[in-house]
C-alpha atoms as a PDB file:
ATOM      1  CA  UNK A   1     -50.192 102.444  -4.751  1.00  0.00           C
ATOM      2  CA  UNK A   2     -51.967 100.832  -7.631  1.00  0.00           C
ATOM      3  CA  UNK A   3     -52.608 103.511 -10.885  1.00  0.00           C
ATOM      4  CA  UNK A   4     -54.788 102.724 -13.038  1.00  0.00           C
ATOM      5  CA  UNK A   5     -56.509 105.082 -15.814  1.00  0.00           C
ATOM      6  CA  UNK A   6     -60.049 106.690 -15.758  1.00  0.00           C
ATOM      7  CA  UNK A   7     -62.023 107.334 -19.191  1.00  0.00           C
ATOM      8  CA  UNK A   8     -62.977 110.206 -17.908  1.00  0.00           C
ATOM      9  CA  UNK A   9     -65.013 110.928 -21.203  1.00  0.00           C
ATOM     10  CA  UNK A  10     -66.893 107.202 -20.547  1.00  0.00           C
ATOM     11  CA  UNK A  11     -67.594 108.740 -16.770  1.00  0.00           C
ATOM     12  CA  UNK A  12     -68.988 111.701 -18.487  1.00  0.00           C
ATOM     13  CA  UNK A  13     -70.982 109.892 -21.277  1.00  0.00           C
ATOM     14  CA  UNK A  14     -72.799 107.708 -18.256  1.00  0.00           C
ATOM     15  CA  UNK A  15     -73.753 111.237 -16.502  1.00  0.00           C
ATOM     16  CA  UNK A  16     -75.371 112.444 -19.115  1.00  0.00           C
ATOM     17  CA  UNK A  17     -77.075 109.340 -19.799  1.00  0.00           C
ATOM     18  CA  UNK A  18     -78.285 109.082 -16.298  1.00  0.00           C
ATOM     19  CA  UNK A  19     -79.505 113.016 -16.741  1.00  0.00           C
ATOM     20  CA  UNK A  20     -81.222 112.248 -19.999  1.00  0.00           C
ATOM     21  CA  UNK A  21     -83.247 109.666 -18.498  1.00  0.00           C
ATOM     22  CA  UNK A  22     -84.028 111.669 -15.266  1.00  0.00           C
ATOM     23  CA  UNK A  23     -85.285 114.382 -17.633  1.00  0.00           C
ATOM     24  CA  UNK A  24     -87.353 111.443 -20.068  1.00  0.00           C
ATOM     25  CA  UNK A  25     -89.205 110.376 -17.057  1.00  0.00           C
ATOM     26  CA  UNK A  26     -89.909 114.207 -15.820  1.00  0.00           C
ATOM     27  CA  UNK A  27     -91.196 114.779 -19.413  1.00  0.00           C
ATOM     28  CA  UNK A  28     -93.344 111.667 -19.307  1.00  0.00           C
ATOM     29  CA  UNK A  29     -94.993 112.838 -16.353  1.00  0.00           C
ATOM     30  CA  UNK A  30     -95.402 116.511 -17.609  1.00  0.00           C
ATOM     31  CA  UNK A  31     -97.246 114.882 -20.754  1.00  0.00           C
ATOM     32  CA  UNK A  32     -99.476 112.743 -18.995  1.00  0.00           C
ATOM     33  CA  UNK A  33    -100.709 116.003 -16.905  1.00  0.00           C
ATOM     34  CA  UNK A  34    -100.623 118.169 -20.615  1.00  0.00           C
ATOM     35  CA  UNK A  35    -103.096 115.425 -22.561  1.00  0.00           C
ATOM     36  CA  UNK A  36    -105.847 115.886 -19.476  1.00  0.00           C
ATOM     37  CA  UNK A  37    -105.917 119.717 -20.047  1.00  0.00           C
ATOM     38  CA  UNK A  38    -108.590 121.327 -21.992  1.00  0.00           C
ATOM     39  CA  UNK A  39    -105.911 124.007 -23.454  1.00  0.00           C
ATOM     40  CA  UNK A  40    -104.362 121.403 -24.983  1.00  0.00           C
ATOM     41  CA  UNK A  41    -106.461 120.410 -27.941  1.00  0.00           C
ATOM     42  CA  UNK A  42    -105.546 123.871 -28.960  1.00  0.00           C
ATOM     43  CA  UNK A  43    -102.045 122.771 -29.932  1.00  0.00           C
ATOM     44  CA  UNK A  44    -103.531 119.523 -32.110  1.00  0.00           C
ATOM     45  CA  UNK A  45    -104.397 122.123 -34.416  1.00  0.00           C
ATOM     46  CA  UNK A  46    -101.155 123.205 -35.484  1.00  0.00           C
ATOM     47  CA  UNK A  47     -99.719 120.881 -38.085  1.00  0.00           C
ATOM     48  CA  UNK A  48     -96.603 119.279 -36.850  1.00  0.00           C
ATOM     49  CA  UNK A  49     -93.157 119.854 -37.868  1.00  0.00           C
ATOM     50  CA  UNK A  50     -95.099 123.207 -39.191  1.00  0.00           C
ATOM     51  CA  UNK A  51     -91.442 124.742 -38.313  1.00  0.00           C
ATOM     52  CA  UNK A  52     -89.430 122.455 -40.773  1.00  0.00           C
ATOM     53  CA  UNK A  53     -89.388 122.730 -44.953  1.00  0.00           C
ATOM     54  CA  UNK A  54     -91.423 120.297 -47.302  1.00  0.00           C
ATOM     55  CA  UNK A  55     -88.569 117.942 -48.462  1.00  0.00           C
ATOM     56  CA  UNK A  56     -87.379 117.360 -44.478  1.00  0.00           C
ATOM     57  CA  UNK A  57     -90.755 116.738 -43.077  1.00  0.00           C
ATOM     58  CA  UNK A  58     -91.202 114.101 -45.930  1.00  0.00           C
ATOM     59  CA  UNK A  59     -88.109 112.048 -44.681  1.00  0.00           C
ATOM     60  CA  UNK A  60     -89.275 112.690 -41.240  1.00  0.00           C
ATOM     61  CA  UNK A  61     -92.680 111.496 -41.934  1.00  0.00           C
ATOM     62  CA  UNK A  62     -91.399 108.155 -43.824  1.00  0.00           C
ATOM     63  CA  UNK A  63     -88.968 107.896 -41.075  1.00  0.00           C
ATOM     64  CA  UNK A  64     -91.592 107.939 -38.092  1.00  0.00           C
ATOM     65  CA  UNK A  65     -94.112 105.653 -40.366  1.00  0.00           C
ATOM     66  CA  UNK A  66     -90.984 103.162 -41.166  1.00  0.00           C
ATOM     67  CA  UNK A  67     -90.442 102.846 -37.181  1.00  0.00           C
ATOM     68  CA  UNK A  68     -93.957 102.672 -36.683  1.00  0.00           C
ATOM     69  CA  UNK A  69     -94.381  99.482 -38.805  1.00  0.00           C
ATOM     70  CA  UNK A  70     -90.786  98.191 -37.445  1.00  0.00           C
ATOM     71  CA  UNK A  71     -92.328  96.770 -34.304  1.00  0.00           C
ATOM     72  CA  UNK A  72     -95.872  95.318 -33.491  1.00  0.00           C
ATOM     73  CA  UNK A  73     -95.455  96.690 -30.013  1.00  0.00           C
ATOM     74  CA  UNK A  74     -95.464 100.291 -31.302  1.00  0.00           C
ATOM     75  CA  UNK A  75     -98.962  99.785 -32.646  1.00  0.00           C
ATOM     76  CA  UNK A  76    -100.216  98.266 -29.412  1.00  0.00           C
ATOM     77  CA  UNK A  77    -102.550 101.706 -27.975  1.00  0.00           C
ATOM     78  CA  UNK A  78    -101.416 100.593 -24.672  1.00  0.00           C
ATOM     79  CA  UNK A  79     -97.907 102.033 -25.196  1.00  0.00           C
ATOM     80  CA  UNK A  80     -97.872 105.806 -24.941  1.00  0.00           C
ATOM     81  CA  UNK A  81     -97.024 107.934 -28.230  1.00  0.00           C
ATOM     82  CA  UNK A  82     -94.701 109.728 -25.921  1.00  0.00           C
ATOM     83  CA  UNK A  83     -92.805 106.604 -25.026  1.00  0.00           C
ATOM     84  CA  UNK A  84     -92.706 105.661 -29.145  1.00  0.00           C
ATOM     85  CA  UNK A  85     -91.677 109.104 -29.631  1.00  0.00           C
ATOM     86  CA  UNK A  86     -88.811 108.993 -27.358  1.00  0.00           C
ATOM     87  CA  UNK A  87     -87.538 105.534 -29.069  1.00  0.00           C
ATOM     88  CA  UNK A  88     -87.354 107.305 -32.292  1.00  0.00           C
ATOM     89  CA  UNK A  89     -85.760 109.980 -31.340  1.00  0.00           C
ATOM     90  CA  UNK A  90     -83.196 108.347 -30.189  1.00  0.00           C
ATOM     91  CA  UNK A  91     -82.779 106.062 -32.471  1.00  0.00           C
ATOM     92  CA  UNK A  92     -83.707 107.962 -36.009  1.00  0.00           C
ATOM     93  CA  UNK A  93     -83.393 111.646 -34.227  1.00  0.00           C
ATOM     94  CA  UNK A  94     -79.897 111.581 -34.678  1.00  0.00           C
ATOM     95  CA  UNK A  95     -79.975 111.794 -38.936  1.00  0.00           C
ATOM     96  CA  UNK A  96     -82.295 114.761 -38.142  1.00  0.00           C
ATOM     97  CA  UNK A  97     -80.205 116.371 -35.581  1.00  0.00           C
ATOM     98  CA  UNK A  98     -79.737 119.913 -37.513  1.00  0.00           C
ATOM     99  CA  UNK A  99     -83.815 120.151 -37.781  1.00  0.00           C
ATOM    100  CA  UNK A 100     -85.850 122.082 -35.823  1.00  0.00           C
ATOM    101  CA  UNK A 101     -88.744 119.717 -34.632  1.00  0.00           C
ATOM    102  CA  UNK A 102     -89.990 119.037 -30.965  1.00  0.00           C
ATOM    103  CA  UNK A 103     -91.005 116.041 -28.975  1.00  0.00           C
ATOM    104  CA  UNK A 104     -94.516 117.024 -29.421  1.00  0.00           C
ATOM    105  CA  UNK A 105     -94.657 117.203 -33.211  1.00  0.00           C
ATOM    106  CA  UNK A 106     -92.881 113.848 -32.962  1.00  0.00           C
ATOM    107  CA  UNK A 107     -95.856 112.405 -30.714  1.00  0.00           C
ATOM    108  CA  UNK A 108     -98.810 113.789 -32.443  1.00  0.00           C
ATOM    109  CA  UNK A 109     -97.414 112.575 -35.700  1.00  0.00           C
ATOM    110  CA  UNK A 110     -97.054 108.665 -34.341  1.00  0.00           C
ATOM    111  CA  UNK A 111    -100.327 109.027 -32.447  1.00  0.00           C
ATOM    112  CA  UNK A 112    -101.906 109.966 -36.330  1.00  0.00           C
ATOM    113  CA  UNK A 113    -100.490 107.289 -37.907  1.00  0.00           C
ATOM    114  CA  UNK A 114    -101.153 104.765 -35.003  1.00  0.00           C
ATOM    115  CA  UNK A 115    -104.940 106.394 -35.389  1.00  0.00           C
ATOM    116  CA  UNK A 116    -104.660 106.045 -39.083  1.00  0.00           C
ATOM    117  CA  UNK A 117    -103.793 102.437 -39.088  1.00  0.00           C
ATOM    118  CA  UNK A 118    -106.088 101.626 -36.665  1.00  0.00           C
ATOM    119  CA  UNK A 119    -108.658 102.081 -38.801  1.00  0.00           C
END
């Protein structure tokens, strides 16, 4: 019999991996069927990252804005701020780990500054 060793914590990271992205794409489709409703303007008016104190939503704001400007594609309105929103997060959501922001505030922050600089 051959033996040979499992990472078993490699096994593990690709579940979870495989479950993140399951749950991306579910999220994707909940927002598309969110942005239709009428209900939903209703949440534009709260500010985003409302939740989180002065000094952190700076750095998060410089940090989305930085990202923003990193690739032309982002600014392309053919790509969903959901889909932008995602790539931060997991990209720049890790230094921001201990804050308590949502995917939403993340969105309707790039889709104002993709707005903004559109103009």
């Amino acid at each position: 019999m051959d033996y040979y060793e499992q990472d078993f914590d490699a096994i593990k990271c690709e579940e979870l991996i495989k479950e993140a992205e399951k749950l991306e794409r579910k999220l994707k489709q909940v927002y598309k069927k969110l942005y239709v409703l009428n209900h939903f303007r209703n949440s534009l008016m709260r500010k985003p990252f409302s939740t989180v104190d002065k000094v952190m939503n700076e750095k998060i704001l410089i940090s989305i804005k930085k990202f923003l400007l990193s690739k032309d594609l982002y600014l392309n309105e053919d790509v969903e701020a959901l889909v932008i929103a995602v790539d931060w997060i997991k990209s720049e959501g890790i230094y921001f780990k201990n804050v308590p922001y949502t995917v939403h505030d993340v969105t309707l922050t790039i889709q104002h500054f993709r707005n903004k600089m559109g103009k």
